[in-house]
N, C-alpha and C. Protein backbone atom coordinates (compact mmCIF):
# COMPACT_ATOMS: atom_id res chain seq x y z
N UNK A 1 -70.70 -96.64 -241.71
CA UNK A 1 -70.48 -98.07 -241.65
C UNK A 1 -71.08 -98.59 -240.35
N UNK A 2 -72.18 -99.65 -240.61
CA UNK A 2 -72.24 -100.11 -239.51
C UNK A 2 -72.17 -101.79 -239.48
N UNK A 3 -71.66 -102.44 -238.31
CA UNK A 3 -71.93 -104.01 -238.12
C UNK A 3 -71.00 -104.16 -239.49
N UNK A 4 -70.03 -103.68 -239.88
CA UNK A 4 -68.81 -103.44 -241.00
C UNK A 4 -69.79 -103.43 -242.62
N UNK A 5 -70.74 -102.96 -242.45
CA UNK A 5 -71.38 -103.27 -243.71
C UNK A 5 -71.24 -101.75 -244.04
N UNK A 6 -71.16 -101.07 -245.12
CA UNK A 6 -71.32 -99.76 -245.80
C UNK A 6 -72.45 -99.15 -246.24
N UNK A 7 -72.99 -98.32 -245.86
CA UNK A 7 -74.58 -97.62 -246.07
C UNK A 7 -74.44 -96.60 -246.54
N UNK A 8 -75.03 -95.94 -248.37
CA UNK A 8 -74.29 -94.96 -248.42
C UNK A 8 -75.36 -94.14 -248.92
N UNK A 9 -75.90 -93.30 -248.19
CA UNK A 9 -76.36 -92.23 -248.44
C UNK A 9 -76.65 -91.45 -249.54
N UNK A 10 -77.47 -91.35 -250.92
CA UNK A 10 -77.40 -90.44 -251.89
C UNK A 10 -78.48 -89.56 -252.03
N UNK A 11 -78.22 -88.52 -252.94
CA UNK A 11 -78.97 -87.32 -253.21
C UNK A 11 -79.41 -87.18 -254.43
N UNK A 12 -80.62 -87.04 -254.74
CA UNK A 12 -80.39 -86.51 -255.90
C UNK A 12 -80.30 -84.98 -256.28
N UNK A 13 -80.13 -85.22 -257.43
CA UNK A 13 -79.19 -83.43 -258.26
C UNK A 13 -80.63 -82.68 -257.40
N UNK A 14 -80.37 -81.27 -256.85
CA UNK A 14 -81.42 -80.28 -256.88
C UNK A 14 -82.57 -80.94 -256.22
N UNK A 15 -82.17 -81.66 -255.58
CA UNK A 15 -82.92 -81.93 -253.58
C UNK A 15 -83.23 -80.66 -252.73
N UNK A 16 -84.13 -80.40 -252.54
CA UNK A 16 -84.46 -79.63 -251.65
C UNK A 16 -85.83 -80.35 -251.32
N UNK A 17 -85.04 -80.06 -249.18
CA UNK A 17 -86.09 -80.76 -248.20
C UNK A 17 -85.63 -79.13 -247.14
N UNK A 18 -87.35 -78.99 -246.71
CA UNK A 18 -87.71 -78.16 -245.83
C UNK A 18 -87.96 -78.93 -244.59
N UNK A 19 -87.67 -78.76 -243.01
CA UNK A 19 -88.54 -79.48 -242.49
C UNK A 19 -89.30 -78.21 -240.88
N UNK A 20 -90.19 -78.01 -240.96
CA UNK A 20 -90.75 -77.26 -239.96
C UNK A 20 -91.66 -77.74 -238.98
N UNK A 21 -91.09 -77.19 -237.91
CA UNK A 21 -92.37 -77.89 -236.73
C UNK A 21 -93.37 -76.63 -236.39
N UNK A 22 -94.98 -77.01 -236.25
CA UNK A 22 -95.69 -76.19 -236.20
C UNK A 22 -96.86 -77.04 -235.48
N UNK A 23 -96.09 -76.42 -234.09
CA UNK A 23 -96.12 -77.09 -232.91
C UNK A 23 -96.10 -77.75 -232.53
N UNK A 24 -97.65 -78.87 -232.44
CA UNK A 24 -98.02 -80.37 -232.31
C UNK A 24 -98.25 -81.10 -233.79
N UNK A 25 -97.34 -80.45 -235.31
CA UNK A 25 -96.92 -81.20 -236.53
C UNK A 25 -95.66 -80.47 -236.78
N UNK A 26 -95.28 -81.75 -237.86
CA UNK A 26 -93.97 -81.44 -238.20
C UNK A 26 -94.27 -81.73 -239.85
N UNK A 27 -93.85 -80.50 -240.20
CA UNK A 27 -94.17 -81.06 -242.25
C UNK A 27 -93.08 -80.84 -242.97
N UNK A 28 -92.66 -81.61 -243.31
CA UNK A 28 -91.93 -81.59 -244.30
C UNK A 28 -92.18 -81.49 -245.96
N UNK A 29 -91.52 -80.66 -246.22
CA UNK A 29 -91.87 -79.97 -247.55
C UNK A 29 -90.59 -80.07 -248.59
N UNK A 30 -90.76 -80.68 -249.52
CA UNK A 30 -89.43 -81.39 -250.45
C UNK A 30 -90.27 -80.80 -252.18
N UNK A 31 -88.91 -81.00 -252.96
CA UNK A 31 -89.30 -80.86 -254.24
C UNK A 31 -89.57 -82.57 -254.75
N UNK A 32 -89.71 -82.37 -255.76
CA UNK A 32 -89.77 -84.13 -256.33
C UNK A 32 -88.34 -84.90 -256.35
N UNK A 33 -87.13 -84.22 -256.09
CA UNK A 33 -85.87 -84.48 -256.15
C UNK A 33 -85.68 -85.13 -254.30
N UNK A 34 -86.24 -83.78 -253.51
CA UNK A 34 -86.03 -84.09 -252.27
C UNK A 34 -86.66 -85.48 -251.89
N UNK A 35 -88.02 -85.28 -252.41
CA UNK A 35 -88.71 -86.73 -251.41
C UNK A 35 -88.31 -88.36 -252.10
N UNK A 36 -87.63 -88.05 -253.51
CA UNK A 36 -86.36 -89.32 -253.88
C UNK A 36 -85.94 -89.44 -252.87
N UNK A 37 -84.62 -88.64 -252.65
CA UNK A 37 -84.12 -88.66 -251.67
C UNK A 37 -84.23 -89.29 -250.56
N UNK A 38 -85.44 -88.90 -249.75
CA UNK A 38 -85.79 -89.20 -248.49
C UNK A 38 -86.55 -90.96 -248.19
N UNK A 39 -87.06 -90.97 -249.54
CA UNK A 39 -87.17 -92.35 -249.67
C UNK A 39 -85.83 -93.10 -249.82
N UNK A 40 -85.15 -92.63 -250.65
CA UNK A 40 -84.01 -93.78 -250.68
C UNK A 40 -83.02 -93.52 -249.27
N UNK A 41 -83.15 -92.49 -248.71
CA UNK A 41 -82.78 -92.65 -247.43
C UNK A 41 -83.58 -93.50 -246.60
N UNK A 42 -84.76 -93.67 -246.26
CA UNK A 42 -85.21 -94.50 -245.81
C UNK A 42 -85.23 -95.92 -245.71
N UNK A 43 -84.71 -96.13 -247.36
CA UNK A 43 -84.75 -97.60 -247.94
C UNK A 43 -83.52 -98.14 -247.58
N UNK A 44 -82.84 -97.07 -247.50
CA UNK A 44 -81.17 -97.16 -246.77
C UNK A 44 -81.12 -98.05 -245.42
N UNK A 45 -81.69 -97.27 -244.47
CA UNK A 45 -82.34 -97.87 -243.48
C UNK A 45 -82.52 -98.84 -243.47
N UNK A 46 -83.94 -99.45 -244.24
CA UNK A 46 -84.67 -100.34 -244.05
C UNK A 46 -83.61 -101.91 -244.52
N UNK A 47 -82.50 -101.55 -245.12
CA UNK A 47 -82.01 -102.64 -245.65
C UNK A 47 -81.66 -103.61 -245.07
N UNK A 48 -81.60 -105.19 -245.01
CA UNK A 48 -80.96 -105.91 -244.48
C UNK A 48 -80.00 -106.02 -243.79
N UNK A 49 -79.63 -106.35 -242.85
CA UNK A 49 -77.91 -106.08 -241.61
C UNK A 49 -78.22 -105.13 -241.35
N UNK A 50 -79.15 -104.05 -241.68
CA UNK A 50 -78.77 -102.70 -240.65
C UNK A 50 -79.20 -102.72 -239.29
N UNK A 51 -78.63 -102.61 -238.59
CA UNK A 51 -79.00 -102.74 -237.09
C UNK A 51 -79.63 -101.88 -236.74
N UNK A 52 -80.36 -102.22 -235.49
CA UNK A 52 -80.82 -100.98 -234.45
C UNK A 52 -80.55 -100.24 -234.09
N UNK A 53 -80.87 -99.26 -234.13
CA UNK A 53 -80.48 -97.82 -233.73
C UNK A 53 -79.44 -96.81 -234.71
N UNK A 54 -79.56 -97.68 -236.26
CA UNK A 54 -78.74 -96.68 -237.21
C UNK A 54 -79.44 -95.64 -237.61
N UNK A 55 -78.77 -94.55 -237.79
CA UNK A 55 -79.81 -93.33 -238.13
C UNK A 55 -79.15 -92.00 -238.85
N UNK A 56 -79.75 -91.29 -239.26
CA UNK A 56 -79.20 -90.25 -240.22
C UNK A 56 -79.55 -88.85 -239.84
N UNK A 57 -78.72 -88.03 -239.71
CA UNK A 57 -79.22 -86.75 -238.77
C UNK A 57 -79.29 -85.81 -240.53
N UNK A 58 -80.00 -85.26 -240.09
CA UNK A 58 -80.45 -83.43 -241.22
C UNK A 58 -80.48 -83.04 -240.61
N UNK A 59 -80.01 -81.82 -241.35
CA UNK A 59 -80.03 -80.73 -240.67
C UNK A 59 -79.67 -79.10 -241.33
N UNK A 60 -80.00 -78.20 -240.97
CA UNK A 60 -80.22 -76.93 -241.74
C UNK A 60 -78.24 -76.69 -242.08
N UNK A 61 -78.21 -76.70 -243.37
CA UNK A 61 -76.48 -76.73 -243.87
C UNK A 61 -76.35 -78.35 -244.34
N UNK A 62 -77.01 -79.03 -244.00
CA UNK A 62 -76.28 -80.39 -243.81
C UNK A 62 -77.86 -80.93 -244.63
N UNK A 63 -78.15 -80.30 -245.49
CA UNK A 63 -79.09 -81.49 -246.39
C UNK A 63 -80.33 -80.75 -246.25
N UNK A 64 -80.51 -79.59 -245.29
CA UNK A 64 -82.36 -79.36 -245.10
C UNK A 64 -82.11 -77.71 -245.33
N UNK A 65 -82.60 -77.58 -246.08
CA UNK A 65 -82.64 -75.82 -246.18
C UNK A 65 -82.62 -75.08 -245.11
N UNK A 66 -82.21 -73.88 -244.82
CA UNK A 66 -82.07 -72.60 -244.20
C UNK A 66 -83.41 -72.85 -243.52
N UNK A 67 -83.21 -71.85 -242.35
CA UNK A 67 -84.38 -72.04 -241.29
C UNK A 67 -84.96 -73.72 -241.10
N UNK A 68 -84.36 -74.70 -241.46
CA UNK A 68 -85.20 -75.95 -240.98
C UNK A 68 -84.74 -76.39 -240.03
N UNK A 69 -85.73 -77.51 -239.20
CA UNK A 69 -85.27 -77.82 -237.92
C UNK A 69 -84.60 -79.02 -237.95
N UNK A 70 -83.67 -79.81 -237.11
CA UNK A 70 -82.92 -80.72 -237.48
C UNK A 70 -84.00 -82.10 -237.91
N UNK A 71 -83.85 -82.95 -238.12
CA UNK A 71 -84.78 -84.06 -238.50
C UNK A 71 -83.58 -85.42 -238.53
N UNK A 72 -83.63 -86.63 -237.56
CA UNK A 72 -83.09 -87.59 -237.27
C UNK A 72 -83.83 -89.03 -237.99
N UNK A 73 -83.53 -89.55 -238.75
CA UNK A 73 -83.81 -90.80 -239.25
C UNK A 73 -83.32 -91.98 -238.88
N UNK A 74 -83.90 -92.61 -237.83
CA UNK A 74 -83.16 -93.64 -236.78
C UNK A 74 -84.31 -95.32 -237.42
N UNK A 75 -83.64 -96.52 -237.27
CA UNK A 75 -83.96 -97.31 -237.53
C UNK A 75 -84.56 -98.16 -236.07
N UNK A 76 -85.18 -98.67 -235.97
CA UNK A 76 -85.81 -99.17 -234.32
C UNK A 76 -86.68 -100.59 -234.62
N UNK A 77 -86.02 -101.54 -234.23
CA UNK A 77 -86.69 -102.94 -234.56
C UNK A 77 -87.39 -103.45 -233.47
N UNK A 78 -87.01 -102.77 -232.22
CA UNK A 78 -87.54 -103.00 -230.81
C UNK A 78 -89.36 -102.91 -231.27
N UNK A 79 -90.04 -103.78 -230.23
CA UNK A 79 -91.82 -103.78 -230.97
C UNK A 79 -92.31 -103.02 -229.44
């Protein structure tokens, strides 16, 4: 919840998101379920009232497969 508005996060069924850094890139590697996902997380974001600096942490257990590195989805209106 932010600015009292409710932002709610969904998945779809059999999401799988990889995310690896390899070195100076970072790739992320999803099934067709995952990169739903990551779009409608994004779109989450992008929505109206959401303020600055809302953001969504992944992370390996928590939404990103085994061995992945954490990955933060922060919103930033600052130019």
């Amino acid at each position: 919840m932010t600015d009292g508005t409710t932002r709610v996060f969904t998945w779809e069924e059999g999401a799988r998101i990889e995310v690896r850094s390899l070195g100076e890139e970072i790739v992320i590697e999803a099934n067709a379920a995952g990169l739903k996902t990551l779009a409608d997380h994004l779109l989450t974001l992008a929505q109206d009232g959401t303020p600055d600096g809302a953001h969504l942490h992944l992370e390996e257990n928590n939404g990103l497969e085994e061995g992945s590195v954490g990955l933060v989805l922060e919103r930033c209106d600052d130019e």
